[in-house]
PDB file of N, CA and C in Angstrom:
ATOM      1  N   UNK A   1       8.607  -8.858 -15.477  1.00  0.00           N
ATOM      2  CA  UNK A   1       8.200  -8.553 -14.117  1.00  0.00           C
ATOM      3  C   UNK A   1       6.688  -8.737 -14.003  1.00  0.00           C
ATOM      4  N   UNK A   2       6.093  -9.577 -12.788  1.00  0.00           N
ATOM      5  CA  UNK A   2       4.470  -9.632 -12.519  1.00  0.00           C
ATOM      6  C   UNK A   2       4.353  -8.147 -12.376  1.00  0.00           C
ATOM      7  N   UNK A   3       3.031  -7.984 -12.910  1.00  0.00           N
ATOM      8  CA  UNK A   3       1.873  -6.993 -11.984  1.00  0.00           C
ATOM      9  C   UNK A   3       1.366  -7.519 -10.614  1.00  0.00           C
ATOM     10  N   UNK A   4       1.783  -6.766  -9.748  1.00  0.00           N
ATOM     11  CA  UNK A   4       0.718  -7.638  -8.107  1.00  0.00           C
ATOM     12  C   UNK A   4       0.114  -5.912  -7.977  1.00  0.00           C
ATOM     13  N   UNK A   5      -0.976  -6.823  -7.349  1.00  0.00           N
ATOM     14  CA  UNK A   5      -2.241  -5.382  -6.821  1.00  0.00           C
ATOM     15  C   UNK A   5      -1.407  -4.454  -6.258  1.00  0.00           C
ATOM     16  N   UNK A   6      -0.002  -4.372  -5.230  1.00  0.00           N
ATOM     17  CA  UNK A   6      -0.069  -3.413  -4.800  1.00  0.00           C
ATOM     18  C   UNK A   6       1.181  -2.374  -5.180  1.00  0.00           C
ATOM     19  N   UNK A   7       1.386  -2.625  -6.442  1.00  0.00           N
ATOM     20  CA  UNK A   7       2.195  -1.580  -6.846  1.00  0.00           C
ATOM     21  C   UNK A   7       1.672  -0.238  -6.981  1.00  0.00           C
ATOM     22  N   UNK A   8       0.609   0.006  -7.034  1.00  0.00           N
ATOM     23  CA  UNK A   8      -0.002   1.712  -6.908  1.00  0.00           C
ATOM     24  C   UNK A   8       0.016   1.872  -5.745  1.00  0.00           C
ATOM     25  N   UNK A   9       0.142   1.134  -4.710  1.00  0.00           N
ATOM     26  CA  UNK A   9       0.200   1.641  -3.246  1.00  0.00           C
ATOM     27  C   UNK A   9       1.468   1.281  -2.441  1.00  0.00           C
ATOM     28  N   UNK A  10       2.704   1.296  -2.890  1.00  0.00           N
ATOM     29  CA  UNK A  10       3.732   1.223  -2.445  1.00  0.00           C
ATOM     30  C   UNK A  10       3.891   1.321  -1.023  1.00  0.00           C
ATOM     31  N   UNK A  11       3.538   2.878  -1.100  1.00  0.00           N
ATOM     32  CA  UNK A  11       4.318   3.769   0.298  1.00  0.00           C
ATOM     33  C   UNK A  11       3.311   3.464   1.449  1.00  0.00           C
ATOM     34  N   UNK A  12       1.762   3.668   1.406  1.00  0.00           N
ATOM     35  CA  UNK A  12       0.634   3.484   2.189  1.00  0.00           C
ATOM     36  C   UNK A  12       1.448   1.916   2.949  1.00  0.00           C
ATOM     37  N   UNK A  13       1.175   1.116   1.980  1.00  0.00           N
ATOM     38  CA  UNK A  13       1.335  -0.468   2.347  1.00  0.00           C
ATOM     39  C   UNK A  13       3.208  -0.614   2.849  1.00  0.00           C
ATOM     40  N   UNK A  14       4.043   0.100   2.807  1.00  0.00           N
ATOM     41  CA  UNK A  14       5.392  -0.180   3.318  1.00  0.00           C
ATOM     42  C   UNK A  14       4.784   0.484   5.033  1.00  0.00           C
ATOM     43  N   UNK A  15       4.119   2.045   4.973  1.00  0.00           N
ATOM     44  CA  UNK A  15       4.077   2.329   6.099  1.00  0.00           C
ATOM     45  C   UNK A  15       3.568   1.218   7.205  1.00  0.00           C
ATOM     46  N   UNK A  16       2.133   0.636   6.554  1.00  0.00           N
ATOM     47  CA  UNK A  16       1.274  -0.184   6.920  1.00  0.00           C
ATOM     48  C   UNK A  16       2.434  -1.393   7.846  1.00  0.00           C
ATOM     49  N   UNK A  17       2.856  -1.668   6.909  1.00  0.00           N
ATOM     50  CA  UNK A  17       3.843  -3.127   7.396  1.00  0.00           C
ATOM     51  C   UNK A  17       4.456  -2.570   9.079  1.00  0.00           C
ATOM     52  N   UNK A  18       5.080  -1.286   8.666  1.00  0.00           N
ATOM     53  CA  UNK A  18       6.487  -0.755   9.338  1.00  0.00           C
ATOM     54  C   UNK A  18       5.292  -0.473  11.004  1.00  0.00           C
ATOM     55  N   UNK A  19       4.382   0.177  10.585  1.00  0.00           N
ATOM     56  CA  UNK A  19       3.286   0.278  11.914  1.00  0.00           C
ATOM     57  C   UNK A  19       2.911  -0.856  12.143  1.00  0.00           C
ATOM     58  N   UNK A  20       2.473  -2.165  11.790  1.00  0.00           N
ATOM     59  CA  UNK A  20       1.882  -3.312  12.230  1.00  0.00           C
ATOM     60  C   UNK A  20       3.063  -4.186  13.250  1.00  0.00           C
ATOM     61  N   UNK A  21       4.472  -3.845  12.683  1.00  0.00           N
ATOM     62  CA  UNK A  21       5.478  -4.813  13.225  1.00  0.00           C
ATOM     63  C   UNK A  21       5.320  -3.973  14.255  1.00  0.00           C
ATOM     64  N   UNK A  22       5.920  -2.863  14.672  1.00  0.00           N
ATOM     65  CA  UNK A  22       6.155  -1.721  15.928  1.00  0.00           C
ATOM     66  C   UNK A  22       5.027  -1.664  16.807  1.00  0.00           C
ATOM     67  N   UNK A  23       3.782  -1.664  16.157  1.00  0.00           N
ATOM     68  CA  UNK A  23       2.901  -2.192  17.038  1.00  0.00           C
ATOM     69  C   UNK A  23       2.843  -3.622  17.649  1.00  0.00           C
ATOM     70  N   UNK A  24       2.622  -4.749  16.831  1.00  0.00           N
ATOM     71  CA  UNK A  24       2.941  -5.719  17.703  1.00  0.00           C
ATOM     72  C   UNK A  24       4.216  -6.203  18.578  1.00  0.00           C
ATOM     73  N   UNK A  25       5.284  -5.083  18.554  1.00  0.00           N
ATOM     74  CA  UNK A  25       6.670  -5.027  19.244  1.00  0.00           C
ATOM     75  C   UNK A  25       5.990  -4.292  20.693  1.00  0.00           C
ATOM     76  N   UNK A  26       5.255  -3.503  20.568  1.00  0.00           N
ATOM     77  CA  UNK A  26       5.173  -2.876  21.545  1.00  0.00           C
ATOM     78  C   UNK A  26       3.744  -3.256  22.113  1.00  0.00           C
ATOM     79  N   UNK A  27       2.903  -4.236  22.028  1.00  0.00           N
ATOM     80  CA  UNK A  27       1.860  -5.018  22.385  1.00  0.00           C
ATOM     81  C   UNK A  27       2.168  -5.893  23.381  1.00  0.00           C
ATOM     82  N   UNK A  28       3.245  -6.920  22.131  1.00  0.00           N
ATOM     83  CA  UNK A  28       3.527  -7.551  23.220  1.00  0.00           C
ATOM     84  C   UNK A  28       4.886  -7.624  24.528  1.00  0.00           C
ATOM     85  N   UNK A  29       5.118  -6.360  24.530  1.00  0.00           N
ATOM     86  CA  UNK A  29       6.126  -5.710  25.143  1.00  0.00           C
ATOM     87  C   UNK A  29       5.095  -5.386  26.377  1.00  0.00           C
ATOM     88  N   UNK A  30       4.038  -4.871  26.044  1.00  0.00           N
ATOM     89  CA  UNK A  30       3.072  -4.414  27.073  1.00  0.00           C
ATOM     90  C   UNK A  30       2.065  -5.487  27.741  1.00  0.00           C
ATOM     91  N   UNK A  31       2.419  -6.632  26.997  1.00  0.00           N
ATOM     92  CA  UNK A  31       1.757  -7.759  27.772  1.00  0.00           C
ATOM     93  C   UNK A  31       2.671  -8.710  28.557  1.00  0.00           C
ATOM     94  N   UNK A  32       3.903  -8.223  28.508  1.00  0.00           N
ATOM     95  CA  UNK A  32       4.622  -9.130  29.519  1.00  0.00           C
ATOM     96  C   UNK A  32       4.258  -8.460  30.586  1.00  0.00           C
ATOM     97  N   UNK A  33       3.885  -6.990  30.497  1.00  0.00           N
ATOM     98  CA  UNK A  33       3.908  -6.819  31.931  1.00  0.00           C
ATOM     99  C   UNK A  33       2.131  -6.439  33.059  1.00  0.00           C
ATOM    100  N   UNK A  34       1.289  -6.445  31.808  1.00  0.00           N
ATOM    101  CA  UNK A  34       0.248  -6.644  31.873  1.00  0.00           C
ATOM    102  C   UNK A  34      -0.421  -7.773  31.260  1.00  0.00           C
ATOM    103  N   UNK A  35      -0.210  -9.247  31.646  1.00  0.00           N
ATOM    104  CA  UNK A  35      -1.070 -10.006  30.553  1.00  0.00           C
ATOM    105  C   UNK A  35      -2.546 -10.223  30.506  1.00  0.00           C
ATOM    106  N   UNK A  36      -3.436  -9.501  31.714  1.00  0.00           N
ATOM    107  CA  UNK A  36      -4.554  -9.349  31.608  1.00  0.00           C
ATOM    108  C   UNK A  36      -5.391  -8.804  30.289  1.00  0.00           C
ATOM    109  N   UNK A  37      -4.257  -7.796  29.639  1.00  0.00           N
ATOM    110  CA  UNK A  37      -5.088  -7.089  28.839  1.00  0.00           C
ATOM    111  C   UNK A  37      -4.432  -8.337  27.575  1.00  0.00           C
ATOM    112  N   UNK A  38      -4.448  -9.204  27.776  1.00  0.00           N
ATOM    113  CA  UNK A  38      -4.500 -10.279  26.338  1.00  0.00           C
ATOM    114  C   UNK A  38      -5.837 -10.599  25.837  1.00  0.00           C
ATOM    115  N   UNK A  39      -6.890 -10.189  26.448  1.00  0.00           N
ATOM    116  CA  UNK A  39      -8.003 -10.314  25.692  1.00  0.00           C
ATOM    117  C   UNK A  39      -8.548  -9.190  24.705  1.00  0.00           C
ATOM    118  N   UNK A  40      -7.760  -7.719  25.220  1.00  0.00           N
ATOM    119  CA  UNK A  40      -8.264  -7.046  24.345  1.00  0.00           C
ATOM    120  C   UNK A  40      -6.974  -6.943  22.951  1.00  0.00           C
ATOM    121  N   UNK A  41      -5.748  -7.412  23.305  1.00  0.00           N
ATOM    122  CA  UNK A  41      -4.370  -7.192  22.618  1.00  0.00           C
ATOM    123  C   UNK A  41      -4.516  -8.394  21.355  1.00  0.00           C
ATOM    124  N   UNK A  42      -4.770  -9.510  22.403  1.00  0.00           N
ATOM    125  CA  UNK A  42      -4.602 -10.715  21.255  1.00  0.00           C
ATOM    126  C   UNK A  42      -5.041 -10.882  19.720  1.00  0.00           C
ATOM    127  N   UNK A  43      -6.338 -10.508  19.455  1.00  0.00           N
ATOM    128  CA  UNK A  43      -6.840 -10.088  18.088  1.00  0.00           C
ATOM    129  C   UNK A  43      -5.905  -9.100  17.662  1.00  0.00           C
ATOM    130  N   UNK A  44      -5.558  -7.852  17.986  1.00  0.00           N
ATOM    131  CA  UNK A  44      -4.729  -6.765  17.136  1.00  0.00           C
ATOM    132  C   UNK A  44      -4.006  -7.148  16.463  1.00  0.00           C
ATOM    133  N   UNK A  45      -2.624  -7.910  17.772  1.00  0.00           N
ATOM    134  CA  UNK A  45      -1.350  -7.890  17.483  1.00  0.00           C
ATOM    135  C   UNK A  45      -1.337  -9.661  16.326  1.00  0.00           C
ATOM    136  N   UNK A  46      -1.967 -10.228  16.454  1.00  0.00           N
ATOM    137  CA  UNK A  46      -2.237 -11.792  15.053  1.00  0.00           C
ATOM    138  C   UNK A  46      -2.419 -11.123  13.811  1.00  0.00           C
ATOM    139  N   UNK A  47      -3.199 -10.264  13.588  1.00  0.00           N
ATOM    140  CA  UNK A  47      -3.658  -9.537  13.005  1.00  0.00           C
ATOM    141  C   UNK A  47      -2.676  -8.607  12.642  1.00  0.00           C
ATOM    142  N   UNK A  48      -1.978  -7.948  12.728  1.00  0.00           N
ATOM    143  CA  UNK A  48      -0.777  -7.181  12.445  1.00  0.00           C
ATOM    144  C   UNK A  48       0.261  -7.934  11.651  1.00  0.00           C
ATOM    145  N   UNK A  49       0.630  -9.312  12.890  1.00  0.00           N
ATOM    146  CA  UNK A  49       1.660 -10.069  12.424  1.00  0.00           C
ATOM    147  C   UNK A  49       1.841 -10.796  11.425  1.00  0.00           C
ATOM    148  N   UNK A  50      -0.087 -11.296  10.685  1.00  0.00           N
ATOM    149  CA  UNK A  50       0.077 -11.903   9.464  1.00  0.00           C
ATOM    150  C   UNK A  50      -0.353 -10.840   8.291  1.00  0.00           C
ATOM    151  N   UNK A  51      -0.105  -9.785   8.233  1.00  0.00           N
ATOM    152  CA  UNK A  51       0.018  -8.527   7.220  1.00  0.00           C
ATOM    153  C   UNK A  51       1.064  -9.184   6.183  1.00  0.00           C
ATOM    154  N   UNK A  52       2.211  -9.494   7.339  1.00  0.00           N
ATOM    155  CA  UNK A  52       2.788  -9.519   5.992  1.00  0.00           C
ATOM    156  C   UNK A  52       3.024 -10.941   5.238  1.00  0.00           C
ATOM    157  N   UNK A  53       2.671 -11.972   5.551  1.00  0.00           N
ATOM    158  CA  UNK A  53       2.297 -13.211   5.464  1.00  0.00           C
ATOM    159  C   UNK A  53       1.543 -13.251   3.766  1.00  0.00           C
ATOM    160  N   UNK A  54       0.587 -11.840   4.065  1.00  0.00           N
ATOM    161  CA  UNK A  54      -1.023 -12.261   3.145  1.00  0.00           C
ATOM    162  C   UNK A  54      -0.229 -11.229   1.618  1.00  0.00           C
ATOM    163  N   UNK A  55       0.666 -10.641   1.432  1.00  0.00           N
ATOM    164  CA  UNK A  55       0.942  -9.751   0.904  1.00  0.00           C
ATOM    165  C   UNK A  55       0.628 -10.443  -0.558  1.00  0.00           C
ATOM    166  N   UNK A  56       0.735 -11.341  -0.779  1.00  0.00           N
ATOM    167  CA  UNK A  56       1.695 -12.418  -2.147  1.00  0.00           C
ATOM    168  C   UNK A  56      -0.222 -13.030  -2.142  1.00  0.00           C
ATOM    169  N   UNK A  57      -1.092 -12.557  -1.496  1.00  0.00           N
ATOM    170  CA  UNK A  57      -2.551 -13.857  -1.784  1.00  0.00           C
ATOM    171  C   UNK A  57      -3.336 -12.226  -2.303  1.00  0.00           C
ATOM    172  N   UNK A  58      -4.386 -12.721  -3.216  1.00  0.00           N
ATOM    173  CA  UNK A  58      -5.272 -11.764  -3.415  1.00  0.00           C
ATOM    174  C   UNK A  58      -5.548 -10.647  -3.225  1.00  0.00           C
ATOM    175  N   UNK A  59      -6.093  -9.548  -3.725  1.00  0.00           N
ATOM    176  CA  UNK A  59      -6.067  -8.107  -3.238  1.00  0.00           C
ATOM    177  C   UNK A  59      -7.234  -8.495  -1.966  1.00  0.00           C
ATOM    178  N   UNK A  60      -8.557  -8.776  -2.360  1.00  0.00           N
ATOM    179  CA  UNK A  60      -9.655  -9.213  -1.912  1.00  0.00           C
ATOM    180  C   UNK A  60      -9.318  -9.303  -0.442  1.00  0.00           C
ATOM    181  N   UNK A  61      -8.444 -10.580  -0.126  1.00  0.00           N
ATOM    182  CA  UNK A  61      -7.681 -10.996   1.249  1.00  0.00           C
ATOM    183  C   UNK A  61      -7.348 -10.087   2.124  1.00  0.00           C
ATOM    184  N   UNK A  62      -6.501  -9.316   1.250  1.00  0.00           N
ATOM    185  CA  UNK A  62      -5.499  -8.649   2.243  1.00  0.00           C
ATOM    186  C   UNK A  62      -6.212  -7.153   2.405  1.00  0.00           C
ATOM    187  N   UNK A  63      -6.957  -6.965   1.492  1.00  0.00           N
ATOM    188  CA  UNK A  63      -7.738  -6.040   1.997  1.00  0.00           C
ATOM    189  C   UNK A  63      -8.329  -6.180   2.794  1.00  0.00           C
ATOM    190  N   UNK A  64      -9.105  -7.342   3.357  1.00  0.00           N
ATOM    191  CA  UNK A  64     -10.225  -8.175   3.970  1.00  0.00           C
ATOM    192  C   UNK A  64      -9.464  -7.772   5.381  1.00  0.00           C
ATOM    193  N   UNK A  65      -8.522  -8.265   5.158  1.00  0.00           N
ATOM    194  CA  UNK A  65      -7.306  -8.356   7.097  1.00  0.00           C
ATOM    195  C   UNK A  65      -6.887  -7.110   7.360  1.00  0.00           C
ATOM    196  N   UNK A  66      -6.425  -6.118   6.126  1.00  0.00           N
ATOM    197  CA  UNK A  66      -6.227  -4.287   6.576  1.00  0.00           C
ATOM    198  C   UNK A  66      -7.459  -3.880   7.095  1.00  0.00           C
ATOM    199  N   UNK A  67      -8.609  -4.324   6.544  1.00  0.00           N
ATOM    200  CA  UNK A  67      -9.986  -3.828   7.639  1.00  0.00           C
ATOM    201  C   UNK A  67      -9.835  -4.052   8.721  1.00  0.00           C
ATOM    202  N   UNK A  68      -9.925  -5.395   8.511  1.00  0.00           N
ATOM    203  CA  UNK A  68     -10.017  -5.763  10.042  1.00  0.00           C
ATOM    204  C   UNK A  68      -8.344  -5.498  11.405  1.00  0.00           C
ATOM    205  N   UNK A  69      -7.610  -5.265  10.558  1.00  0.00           N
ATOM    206  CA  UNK A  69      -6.783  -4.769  11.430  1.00  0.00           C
ATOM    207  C   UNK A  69      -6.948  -3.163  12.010  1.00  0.00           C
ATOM    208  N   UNK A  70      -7.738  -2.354  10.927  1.00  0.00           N
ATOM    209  CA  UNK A  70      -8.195  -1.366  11.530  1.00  0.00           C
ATOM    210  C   UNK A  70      -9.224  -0.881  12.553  1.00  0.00           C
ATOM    211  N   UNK A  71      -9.869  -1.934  11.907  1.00  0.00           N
ATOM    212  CA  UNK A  71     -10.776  -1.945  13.463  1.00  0.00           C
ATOM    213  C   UNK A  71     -10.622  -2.615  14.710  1.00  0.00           C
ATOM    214  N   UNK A  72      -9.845  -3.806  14.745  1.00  0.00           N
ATOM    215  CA  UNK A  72      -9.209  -4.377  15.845  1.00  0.00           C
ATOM    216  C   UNK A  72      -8.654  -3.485  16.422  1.00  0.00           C
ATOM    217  N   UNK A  73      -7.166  -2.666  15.809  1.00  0.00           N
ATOM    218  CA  UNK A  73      -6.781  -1.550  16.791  1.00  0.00           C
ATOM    219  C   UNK A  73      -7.064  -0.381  17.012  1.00  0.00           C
ATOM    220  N   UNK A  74      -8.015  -0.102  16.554  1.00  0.00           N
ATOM    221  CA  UNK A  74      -9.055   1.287  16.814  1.00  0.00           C
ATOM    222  C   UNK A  74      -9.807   0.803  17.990  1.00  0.00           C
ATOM    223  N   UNK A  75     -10.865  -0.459  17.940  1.00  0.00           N
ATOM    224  CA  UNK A  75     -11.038  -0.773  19.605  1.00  0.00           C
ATOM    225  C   UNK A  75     -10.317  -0.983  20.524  1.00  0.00           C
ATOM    226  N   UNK A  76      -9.081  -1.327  20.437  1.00  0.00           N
ATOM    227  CA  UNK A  76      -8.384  -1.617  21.518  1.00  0.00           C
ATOM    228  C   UNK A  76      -7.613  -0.571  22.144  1.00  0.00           C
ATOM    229  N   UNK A  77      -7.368   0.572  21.109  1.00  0.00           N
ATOM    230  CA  UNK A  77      -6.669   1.962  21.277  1.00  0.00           C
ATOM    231  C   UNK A  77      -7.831   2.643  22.248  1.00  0.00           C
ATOM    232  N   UNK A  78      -9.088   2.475  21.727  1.00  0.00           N
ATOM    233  CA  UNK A  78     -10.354   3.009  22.647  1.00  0.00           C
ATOM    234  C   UNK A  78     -10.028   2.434  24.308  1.00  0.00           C
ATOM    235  N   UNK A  79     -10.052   0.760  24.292  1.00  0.00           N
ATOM    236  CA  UNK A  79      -9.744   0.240  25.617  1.00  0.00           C
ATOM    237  C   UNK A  79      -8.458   0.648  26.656  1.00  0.00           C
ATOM    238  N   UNK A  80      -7.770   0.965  25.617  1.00  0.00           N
ATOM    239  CA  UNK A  80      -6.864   0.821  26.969  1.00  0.00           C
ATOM    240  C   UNK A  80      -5.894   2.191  26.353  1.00  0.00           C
ATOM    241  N   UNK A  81      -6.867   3.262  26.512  1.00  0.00           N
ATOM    242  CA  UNK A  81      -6.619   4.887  26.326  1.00  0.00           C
ATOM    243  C   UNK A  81      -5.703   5.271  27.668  1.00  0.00           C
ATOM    244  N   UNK A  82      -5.578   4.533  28.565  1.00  0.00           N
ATOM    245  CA  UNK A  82      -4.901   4.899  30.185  1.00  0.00           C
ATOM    246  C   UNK A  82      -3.582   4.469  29.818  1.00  0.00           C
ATOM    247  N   UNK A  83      -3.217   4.007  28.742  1.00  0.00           N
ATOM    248  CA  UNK A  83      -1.723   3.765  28.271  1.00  0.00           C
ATOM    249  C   UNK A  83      -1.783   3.877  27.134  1.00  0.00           C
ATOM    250  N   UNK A  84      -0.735   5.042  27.105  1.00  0.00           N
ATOM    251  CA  UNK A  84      -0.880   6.197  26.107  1.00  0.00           C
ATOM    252  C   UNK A  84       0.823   5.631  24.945  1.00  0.00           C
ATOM    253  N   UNK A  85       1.328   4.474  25.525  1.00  0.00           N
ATOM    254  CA  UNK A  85       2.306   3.943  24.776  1.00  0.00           C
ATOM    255  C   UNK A  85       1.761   2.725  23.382  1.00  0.00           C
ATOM    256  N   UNK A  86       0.699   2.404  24.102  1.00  0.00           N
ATOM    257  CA  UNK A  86       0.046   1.036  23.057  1.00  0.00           C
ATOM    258  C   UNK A  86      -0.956   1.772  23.075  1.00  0.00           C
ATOM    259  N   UNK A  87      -1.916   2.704  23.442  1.00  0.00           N
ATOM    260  CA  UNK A  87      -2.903   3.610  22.396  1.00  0.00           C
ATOM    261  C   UNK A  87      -2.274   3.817  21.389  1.00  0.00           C
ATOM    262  N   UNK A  88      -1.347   4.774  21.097  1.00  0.00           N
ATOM    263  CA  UNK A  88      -0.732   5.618  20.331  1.00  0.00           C
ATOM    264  C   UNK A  88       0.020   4.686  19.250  1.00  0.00           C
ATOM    265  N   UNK A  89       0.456   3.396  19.714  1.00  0.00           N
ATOM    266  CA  UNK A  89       1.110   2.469  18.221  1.00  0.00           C
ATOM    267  C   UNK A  89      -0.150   2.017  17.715  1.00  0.00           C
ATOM    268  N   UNK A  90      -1.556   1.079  18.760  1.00  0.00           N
ATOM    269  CA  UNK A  90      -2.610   0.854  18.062  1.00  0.00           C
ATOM    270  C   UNK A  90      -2.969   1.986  17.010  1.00  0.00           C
ATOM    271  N   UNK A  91      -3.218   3.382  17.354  1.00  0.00           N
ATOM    272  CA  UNK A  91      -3.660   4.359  16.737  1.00  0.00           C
ATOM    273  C   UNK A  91      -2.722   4.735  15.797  1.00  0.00           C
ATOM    274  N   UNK A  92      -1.915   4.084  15.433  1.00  0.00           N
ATOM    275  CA  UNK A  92      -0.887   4.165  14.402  1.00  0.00           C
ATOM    276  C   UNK A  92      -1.378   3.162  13.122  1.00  0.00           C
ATOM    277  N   UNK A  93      -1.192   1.883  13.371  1.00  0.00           N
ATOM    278  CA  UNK A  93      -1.670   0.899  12.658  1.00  0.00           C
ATOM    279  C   UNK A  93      -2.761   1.091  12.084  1.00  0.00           C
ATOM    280  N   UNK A  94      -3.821   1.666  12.840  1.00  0.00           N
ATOM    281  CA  UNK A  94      -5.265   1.782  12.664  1.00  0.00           C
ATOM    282  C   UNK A  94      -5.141   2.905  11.455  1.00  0.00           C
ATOM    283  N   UNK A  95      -4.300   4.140  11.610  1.00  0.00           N
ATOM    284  CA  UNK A  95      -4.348   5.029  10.292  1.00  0.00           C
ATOM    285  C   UNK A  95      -3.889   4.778   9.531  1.00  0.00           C
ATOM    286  N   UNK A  96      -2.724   3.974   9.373  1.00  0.00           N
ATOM    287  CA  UNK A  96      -1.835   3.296   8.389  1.00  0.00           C
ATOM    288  C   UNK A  96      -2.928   2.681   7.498  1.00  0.00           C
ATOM    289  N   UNK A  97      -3.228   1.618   8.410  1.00  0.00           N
ATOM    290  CA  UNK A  97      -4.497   0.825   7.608  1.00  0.00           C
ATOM    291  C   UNK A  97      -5.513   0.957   6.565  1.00  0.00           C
ATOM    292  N   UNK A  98      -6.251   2.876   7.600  1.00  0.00           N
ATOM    293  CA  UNK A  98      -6.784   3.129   6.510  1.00  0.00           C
ATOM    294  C   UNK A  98      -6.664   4.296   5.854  1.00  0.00           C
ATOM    295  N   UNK A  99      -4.972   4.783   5.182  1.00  0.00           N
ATOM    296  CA  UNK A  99      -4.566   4.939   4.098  1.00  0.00           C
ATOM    297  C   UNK A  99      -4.461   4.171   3.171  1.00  0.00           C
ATOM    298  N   UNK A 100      -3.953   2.984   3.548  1.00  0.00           N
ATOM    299  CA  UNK A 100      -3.932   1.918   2.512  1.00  0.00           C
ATOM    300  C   UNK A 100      -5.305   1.698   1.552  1.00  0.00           C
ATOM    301  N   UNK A 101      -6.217   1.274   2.771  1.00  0.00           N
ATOM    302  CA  UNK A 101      -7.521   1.026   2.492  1.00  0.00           C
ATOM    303  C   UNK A 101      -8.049   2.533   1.239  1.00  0.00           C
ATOM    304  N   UNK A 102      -7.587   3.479   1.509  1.00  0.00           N
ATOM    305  CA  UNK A 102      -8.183   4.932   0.639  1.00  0.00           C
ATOM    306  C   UNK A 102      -7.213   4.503  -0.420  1.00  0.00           C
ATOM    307  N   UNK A 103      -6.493   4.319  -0.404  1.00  0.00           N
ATOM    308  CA  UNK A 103      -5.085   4.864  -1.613  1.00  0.00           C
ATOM    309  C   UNK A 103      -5.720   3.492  -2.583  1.00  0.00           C
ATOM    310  N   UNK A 104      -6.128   2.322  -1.841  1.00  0.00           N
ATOM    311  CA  UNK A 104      -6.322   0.906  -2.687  1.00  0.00           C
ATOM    312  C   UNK A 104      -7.388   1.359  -3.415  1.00  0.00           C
ATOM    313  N   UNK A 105      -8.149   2.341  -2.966  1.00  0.00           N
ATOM    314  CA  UNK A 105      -9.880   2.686  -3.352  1.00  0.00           C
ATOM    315  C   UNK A 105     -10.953   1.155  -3.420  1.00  0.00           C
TER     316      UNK A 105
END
């Protein structure tokens, strides 16, 4: 059996996945009916969707994209706080993220 980086972080990185899909389920659920807010959505939800894409490339990488997925949906959870359905999955992803990010050290 390989060693891959993220066998010490199993559970962080399963949550991670399970919040990134549900969030971008419910992103772009919220942009059919608002597509104005695709400027603040569009970075998040790419960003979510290739999580699990990067799993199998470098720790370096995918650490690189859990940042930045945390901060993508931490601003956008800030923007559009008046919908408290895609705050609350952004603000999901965003903690997921950075458990991972703590648990990876």
């Amino acid at each position: 059996m390989v060693d891959v980086w993220f066998t010490g972080v199993p559970d962080e990185l399963a949550q991670l996945l399970v919040d990134a899909r549900a969030c971008a389920e419910t992103c772009e659920a919220y942009l059919a009916v608002d597509p104005d807010a695709l400027h603040i959505l569009a970075a998040p939800v790419a960003v979510s969707q290739v999580l699990v894409e990067l799993i199998d490339h470098p720790p370096e990488i995918v650490l690189a994209a859990v940042r930045l997925c945390r901060e993508l949906a931490a601003a956008a959870a800030a923007a559009l706080d008046a919908e408290p359905d895609v705050a609350a999955a952004l603000r999901r992803v965003a903690a997921s993220a950075s458990a991972l990010l703590e648990a990876a050290g």
